[in-house]
N, C-alpha and C. Protein backbone atom coordinates (compact mmCIF):
# COMPACT_ATOMS: atom_id res chain seq x y z
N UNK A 1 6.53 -7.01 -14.25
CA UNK A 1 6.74 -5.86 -13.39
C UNK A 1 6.43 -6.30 -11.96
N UNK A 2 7.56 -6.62 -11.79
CA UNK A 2 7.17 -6.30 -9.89
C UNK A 2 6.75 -5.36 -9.00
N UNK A 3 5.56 -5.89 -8.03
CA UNK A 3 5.23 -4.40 -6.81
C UNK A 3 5.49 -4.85 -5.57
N UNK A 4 5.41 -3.72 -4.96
CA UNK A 4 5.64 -3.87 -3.38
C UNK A 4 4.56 -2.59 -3.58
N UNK A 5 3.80 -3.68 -1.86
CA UNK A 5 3.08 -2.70 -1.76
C UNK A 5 2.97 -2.72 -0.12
N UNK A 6 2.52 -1.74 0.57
CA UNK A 6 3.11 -1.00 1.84
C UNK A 6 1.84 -0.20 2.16
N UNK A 7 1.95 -0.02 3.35
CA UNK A 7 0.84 1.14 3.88
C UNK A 7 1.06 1.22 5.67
N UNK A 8 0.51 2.64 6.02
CA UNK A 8 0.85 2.13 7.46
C UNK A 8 1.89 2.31 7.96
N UNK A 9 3.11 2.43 7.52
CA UNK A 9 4.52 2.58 8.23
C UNK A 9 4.61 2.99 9.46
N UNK A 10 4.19 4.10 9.39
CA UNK A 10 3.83 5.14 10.93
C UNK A 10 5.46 5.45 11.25
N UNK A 11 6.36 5.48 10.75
CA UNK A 11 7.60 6.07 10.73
C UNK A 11 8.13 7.39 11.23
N UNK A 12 8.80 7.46 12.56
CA UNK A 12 9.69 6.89 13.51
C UNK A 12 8.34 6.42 14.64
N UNK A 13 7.30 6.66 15.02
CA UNK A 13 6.17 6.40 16.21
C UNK A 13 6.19 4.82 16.09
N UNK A 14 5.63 4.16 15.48
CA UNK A 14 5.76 2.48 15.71
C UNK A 14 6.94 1.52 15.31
N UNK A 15 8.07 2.71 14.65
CA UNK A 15 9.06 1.83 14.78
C UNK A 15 9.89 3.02 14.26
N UNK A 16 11.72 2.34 14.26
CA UNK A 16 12.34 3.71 14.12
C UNK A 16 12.80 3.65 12.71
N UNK A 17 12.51 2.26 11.49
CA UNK A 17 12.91 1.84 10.55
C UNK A 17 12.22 1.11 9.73
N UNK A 18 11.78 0.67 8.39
CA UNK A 18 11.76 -0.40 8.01
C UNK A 18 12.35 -1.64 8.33
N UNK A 19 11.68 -2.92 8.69
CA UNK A 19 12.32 -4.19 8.24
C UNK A 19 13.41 -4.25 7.31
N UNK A 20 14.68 -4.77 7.36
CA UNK A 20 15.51 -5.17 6.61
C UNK A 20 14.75 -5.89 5.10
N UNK A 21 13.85 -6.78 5.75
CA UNK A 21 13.12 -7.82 4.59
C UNK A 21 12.28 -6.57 3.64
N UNK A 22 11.92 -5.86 4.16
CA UNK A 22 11.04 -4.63 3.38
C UNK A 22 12.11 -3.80 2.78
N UNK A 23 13.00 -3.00 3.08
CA UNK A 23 14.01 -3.24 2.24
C UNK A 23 14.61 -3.98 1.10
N UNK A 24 14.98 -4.92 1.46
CA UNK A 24 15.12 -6.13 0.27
C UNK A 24 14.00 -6.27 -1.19
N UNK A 25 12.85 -5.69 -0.52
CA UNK A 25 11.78 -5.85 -1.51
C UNK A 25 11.68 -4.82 -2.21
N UNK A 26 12.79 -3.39 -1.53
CA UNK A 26 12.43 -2.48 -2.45
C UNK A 26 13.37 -2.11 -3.47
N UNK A 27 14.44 -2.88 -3.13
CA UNK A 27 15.16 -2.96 -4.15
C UNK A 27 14.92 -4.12 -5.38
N UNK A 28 14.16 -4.54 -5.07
CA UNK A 28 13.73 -5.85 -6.20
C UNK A 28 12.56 -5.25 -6.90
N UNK A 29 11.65 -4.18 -6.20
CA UNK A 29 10.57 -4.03 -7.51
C UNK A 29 10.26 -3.24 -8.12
N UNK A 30 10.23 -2.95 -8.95
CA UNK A 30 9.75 -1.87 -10.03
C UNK A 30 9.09 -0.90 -9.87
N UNK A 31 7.84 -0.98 -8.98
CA UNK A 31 7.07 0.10 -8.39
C UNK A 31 7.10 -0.02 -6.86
N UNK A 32 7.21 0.57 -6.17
CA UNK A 32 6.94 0.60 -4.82
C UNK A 32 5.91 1.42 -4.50
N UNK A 33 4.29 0.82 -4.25
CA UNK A 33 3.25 1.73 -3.61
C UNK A 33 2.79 1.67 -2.22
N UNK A 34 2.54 3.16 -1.61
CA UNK A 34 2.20 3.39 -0.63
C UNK A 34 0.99 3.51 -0.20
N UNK A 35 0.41 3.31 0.52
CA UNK A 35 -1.32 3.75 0.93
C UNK A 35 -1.34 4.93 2.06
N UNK A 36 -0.35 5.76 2.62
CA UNK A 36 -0.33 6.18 3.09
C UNK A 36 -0.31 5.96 4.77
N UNK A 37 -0.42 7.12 5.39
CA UNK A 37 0.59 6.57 6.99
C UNK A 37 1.77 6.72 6.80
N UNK A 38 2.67 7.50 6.02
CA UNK A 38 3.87 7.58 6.54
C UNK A 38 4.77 7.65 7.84
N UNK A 39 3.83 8.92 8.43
CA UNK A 39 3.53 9.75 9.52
C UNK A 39 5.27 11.12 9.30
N UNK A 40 6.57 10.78 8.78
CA UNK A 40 7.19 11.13 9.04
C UNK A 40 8.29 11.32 7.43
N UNK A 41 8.44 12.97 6.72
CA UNK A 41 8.76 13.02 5.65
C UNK A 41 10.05 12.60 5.17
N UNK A 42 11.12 12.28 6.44
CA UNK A 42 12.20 11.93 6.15
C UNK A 42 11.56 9.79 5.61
N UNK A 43 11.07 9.54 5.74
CA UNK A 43 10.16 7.91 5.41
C UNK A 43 9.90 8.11 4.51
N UNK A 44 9.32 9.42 3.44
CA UNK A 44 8.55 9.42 2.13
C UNK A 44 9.73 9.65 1.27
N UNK A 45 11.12 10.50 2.15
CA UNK A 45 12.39 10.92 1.29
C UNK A 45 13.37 9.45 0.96
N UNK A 46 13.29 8.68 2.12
CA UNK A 46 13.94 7.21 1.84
C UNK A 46 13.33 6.27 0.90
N UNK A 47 12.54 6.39 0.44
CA UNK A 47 11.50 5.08 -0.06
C UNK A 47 11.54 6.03 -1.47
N UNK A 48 11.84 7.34 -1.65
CA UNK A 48 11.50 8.14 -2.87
C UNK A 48 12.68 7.93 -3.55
N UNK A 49 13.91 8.03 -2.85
CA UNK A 49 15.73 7.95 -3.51
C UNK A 49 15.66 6.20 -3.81
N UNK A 50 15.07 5.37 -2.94
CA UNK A 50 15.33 4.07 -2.97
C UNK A 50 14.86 3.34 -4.23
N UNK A 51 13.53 3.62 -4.03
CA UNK A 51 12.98 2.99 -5.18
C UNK A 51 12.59 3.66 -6.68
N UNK A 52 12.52 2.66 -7.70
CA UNK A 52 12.79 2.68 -8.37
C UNK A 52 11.27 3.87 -9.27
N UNK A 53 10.49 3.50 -8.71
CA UNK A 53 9.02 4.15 -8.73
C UNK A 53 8.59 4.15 -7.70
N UNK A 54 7.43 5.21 -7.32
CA UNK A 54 7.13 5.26 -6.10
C UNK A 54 5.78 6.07 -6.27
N UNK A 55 4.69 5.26 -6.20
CA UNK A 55 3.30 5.96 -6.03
C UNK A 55 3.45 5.78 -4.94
N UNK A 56 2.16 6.79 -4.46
CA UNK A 56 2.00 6.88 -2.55
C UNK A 56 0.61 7.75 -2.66
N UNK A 57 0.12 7.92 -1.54
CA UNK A 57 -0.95 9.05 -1.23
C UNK A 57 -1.07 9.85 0.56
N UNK A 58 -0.71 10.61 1.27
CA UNK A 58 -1.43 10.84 2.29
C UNK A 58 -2.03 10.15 3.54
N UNK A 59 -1.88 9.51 4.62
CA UNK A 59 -2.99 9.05 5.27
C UNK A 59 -3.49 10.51 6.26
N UNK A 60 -4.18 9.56 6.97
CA UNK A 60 -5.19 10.57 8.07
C UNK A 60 -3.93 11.39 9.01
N UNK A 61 -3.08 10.46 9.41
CA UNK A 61 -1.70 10.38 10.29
C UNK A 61 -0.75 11.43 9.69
N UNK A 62 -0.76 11.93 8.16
CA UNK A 62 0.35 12.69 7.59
C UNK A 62 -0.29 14.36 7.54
N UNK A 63 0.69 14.88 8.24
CA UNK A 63 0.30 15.95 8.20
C UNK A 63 1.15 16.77 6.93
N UNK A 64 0.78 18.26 6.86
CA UNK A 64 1.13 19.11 5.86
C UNK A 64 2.20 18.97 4.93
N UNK A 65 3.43 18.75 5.78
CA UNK A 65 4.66 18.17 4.77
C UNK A 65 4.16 17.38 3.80
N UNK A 66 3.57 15.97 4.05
CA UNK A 66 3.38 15.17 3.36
C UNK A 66 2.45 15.05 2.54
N UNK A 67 1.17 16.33 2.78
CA UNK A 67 0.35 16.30 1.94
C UNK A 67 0.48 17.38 0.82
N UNK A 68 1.71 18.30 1.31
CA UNK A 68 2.48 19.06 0.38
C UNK A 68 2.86 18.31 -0.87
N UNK A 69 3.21 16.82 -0.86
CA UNK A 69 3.79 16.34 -2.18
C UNK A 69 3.78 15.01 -2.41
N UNK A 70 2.20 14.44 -1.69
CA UNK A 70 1.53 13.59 -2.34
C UNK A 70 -0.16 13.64 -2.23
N UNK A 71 -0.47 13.19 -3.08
CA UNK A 71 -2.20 13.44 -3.41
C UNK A 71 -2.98 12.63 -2.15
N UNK A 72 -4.40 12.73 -2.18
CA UNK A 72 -5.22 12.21 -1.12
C UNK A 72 -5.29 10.78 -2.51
N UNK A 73 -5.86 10.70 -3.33
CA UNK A 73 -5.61 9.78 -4.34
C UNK A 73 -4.86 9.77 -5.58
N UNK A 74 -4.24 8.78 -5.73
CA UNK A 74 -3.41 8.40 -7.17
C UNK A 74 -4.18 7.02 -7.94
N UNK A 75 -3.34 7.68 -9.01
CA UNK A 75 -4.29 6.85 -10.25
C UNK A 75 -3.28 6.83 -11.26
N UNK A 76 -2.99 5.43 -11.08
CA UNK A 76 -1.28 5.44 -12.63
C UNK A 76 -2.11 4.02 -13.57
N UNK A 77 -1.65 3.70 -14.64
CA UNK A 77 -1.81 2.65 -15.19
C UNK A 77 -0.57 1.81 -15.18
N UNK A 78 -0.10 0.56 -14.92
CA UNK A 78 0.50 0.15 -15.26
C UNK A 78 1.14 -1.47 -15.38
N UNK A 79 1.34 -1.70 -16.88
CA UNK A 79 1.85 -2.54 -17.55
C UNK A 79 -0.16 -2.97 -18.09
N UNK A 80 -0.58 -2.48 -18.41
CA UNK A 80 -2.07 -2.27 -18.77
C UNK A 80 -3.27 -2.47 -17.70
N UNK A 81 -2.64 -2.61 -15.99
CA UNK A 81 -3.39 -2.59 -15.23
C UNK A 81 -3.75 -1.41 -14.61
N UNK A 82 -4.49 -0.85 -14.08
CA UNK A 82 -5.42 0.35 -13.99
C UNK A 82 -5.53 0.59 -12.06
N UNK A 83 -4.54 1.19 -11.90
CA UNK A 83 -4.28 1.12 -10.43
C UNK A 83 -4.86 2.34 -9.65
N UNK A 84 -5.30 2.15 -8.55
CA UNK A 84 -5.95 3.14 -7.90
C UNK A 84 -5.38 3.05 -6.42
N UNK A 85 -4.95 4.20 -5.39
CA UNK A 85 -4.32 3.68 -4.57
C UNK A 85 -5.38 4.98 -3.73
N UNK A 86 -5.60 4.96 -2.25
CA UNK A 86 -6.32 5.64 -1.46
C UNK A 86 -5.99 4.91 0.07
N UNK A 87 -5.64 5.61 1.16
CA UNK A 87 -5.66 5.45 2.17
C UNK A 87 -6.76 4.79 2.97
N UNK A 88 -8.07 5.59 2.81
CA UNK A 88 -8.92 5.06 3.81
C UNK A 88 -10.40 4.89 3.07
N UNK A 89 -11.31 3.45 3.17
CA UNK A 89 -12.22 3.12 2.37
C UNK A 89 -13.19 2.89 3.23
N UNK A 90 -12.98 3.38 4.58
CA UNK A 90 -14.56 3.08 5.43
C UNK A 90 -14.81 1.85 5.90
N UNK A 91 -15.64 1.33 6.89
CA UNK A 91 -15.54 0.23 7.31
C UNK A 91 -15.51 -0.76 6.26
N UNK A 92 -15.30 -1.86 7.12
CA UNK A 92 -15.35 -3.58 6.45
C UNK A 92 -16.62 -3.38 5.60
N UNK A 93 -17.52 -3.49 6.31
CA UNK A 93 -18.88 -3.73 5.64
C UNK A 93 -19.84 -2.80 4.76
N UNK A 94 -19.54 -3.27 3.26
CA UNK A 94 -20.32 -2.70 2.39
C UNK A 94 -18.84 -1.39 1.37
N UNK A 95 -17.48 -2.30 2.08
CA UNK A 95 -16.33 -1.68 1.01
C UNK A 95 -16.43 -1.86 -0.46
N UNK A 96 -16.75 -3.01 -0.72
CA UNK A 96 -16.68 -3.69 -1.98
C UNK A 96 -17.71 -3.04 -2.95
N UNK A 97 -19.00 -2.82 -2.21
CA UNK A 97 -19.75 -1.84 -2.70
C UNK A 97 -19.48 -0.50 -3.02
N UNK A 98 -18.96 0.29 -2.01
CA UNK A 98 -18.39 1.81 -2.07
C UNK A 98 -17.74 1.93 -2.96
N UNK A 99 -16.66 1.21 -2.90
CA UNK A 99 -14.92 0.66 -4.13
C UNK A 99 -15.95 0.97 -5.28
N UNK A 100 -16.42 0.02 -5.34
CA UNK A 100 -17.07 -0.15 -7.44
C UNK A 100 -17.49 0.96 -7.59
N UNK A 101 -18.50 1.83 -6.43
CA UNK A 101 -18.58 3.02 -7.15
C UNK A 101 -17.68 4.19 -7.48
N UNK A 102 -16.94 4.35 -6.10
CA UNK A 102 -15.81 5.12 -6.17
C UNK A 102 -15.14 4.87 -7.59
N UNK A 103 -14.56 3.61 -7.83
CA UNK A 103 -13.44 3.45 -8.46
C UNK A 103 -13.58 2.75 -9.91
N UNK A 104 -14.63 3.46 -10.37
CA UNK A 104 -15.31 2.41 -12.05
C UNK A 104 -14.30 1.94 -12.73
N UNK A 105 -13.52 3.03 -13.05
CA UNK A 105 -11.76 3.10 -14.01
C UNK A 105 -10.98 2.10 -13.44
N UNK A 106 -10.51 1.89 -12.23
CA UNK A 106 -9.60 1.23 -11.88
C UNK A 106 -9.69 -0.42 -11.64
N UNK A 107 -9.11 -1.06 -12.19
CA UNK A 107 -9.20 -2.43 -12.10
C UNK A 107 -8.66 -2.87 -10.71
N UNK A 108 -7.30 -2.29 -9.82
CA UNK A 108 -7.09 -2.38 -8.80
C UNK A 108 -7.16 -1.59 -7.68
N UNK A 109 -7.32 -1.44 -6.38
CA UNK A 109 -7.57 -0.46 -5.61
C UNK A 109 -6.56 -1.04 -4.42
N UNK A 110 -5.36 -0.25 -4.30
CA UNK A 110 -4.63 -0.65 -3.08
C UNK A 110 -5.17 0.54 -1.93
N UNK A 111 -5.36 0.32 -0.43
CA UNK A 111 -5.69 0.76 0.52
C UNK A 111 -5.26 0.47 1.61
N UNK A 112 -5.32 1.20 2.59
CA UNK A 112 -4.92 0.82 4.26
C UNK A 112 -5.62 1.12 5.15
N UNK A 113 -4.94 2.37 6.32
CA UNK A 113 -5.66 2.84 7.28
C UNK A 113 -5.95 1.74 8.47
N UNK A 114 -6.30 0.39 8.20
CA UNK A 114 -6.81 -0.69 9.05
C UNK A 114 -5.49 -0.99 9.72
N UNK A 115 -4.84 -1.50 9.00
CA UNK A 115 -3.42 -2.34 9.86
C UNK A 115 -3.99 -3.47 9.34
N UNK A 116 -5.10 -4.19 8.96
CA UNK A 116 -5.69 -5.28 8.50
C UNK A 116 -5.64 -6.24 7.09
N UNK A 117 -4.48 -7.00 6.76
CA UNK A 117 -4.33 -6.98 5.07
C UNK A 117 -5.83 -7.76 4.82
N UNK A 118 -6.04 -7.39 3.40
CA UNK A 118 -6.87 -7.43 2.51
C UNK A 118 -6.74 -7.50 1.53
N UNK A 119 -7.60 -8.89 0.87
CA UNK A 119 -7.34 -9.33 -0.59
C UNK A 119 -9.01 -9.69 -1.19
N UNK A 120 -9.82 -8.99 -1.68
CA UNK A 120 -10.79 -9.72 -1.96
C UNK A 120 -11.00 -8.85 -3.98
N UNK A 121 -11.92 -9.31 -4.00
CA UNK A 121 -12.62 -8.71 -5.25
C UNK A 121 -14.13 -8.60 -5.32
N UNK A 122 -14.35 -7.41 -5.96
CA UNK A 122 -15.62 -6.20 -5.54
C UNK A 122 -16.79 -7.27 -6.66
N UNK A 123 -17.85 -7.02 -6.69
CA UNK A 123 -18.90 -7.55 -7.52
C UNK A 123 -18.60 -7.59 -8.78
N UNK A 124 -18.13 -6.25 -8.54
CA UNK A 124 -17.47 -5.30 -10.38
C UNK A 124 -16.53 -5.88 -10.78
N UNK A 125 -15.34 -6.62 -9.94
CA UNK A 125 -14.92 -7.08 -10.77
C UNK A 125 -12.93 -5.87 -10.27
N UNK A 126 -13.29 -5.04 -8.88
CA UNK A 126 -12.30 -4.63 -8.60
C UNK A 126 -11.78 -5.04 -7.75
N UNK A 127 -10.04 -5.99 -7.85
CA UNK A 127 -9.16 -5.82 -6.83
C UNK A 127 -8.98 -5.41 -5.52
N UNK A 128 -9.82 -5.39 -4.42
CA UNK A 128 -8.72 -4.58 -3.53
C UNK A 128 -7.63 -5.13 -2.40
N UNK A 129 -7.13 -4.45 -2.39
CA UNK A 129 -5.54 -4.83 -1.53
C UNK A 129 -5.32 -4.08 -0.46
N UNK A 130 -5.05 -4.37 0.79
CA UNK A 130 -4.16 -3.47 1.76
C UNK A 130 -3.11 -4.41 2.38
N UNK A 131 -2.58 -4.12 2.20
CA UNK A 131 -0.56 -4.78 2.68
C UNK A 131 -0.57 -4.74 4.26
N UNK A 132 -1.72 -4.44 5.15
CA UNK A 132 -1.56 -4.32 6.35
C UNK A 132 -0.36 -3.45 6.66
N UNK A 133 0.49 -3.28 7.56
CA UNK A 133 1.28 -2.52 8.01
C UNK A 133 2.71 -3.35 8.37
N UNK A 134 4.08 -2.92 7.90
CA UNK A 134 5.18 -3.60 8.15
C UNK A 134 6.05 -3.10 9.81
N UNK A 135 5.35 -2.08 10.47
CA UNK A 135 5.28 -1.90 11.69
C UNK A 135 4.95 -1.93 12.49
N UNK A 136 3.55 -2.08 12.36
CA UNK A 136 2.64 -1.71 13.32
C UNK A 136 1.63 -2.91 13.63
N UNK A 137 1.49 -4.54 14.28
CA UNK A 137 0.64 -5.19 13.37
C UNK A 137 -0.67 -4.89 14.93
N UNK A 138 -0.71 -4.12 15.02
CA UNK A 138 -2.10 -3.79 15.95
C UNK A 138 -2.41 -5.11 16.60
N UNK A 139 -3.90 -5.78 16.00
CA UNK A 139 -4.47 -6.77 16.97
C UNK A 139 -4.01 -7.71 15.83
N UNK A 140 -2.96 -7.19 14.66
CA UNK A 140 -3.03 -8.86 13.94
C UNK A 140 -2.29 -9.50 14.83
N UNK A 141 -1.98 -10.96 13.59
CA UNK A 141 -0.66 -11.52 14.83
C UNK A 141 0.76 -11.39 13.90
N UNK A 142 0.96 -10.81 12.85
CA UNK A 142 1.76 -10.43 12.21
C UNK A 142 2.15 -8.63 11.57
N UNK A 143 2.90 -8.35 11.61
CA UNK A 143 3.34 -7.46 10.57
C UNK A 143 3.44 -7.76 9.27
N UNK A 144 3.18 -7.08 8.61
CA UNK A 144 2.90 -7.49 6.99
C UNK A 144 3.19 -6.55 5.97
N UNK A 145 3.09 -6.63 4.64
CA UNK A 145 3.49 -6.27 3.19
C UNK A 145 3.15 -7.42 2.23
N UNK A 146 2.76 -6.48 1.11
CA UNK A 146 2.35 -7.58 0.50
C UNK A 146 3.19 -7.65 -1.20
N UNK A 147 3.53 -8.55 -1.90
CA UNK A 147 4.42 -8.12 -3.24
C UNK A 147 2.87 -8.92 -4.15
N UNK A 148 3.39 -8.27 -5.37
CA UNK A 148 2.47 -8.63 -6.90
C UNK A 148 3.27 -8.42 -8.01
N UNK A 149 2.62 -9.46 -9.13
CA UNK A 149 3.43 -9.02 -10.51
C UNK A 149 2.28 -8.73 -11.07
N UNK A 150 2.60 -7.69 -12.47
CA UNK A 150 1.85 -7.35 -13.24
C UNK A 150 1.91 -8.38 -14.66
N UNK A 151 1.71 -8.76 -15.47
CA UNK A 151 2.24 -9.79 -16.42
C UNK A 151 1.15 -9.71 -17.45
N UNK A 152 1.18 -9.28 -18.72
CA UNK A 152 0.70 -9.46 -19.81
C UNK A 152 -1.08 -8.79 -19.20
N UNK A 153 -0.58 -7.21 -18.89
CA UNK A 153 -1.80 -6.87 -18.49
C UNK A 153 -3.02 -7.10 -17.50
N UNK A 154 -2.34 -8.32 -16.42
CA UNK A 154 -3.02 -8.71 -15.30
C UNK A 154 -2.07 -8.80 -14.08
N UNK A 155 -3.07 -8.61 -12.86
CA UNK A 155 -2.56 -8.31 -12.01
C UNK A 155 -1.89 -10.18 -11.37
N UNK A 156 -0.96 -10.07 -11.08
CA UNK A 156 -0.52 -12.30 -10.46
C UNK A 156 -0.08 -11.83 -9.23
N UNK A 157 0.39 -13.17 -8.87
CA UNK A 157 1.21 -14.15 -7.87
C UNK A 157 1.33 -12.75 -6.59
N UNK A 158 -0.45 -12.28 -6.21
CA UNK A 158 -0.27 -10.99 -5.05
C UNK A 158 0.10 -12.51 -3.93
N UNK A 159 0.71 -11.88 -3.17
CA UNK A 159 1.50 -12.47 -1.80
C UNK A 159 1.26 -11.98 -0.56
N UNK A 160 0.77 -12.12 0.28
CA UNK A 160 0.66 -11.49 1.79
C UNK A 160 2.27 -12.02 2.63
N UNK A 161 3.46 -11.24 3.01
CA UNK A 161 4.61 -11.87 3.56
C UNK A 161 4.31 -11.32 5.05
N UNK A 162 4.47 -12.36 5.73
CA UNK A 162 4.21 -12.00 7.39
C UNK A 162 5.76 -11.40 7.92
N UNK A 163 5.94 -10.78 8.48
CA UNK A 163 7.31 -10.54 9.27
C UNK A 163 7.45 -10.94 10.74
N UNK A 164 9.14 -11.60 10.63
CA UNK A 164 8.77 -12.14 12.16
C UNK A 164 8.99 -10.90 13.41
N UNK A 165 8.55 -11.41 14.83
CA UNK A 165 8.50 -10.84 15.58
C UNK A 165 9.80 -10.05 15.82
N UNK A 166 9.51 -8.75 16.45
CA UNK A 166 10.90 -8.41 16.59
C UNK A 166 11.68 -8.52 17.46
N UNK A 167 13.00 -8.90 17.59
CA UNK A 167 13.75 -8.86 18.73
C UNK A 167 14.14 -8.09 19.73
């Protein structure tokens, strides 16, 4: 099972589109998850017809529309991995701690809010992920997204893809 995973968009304010390359990825994977930041519901309606699955949640940035018809957190299982997805986890320091408690059930925890990708694993033994942002790359030096496979009940081959600058 292939993922794409996304957060951050900020759609039409930091850009007026997805990347072509982010595109491409959403037609290749199986789930497409969001961490929220849409900012804009016609962005949650494209990515909802497009892909094939589509978890998502809310950010700070989405107002009423969007919190009309997606959760502040989601929680799916899948291919026997135990996914947890949430927008915003509080500073850098002492996440990994918060996560394990927050999130006992979930083996993975995708997140955003930063613009900052993130790949580490909690004491416990949880995943977490943020795909940084495919619009917006703040003080990184890239724009980003990140893809994963699920395979015989574990999470593989997570990827951080940089995007190039735009023209």
């Amino acid at each position: 099972m292939r993922l794409l995973l996304l957060a951050d968009t900020h759609l039409p304010k930091r850009a007026k589109e997805l990347p072509e390359e982010v595109w491409a990825e959403v037609e290749r994977a199986d789930v497409v998850v969001h961490a929220g930041d849409w900012v804009d519901l016609d962005a949650f309606d494209q990515l909802a017809v497009a892909a094939k699955r589509l978890v998502g949640v809310y950010g700070n940035n989405d107002g009423p529309e969007l919190r009309a018809w997606l959760p502040e957190i989601a929680r799916v299982t899948l291919g026997g991995v135990r996914l947890a997805v949430i927008h915003e986890t509080g500073a850098a320091k002492g996440r990994e701690q918060r996560c394990d408690a927050q999130f006992p059930d979930a083996d993975v925890l995708v997140f955003g809010h930063s613009h900052i990708p993130w790949d580490t694993v909690t004491p416990g033994g949880l995943r977490l992920l943020n795909p940084g942002s495919p619009t917006d790359r703040r003080r990184q030096p890239f724009r980003t997204y990140q893809t994963a496979e699920i395979r015989d009940g574990k999470l593989e081959n997570v990827e951080l893809h940089e995007l190039p600058p735009r023209s």
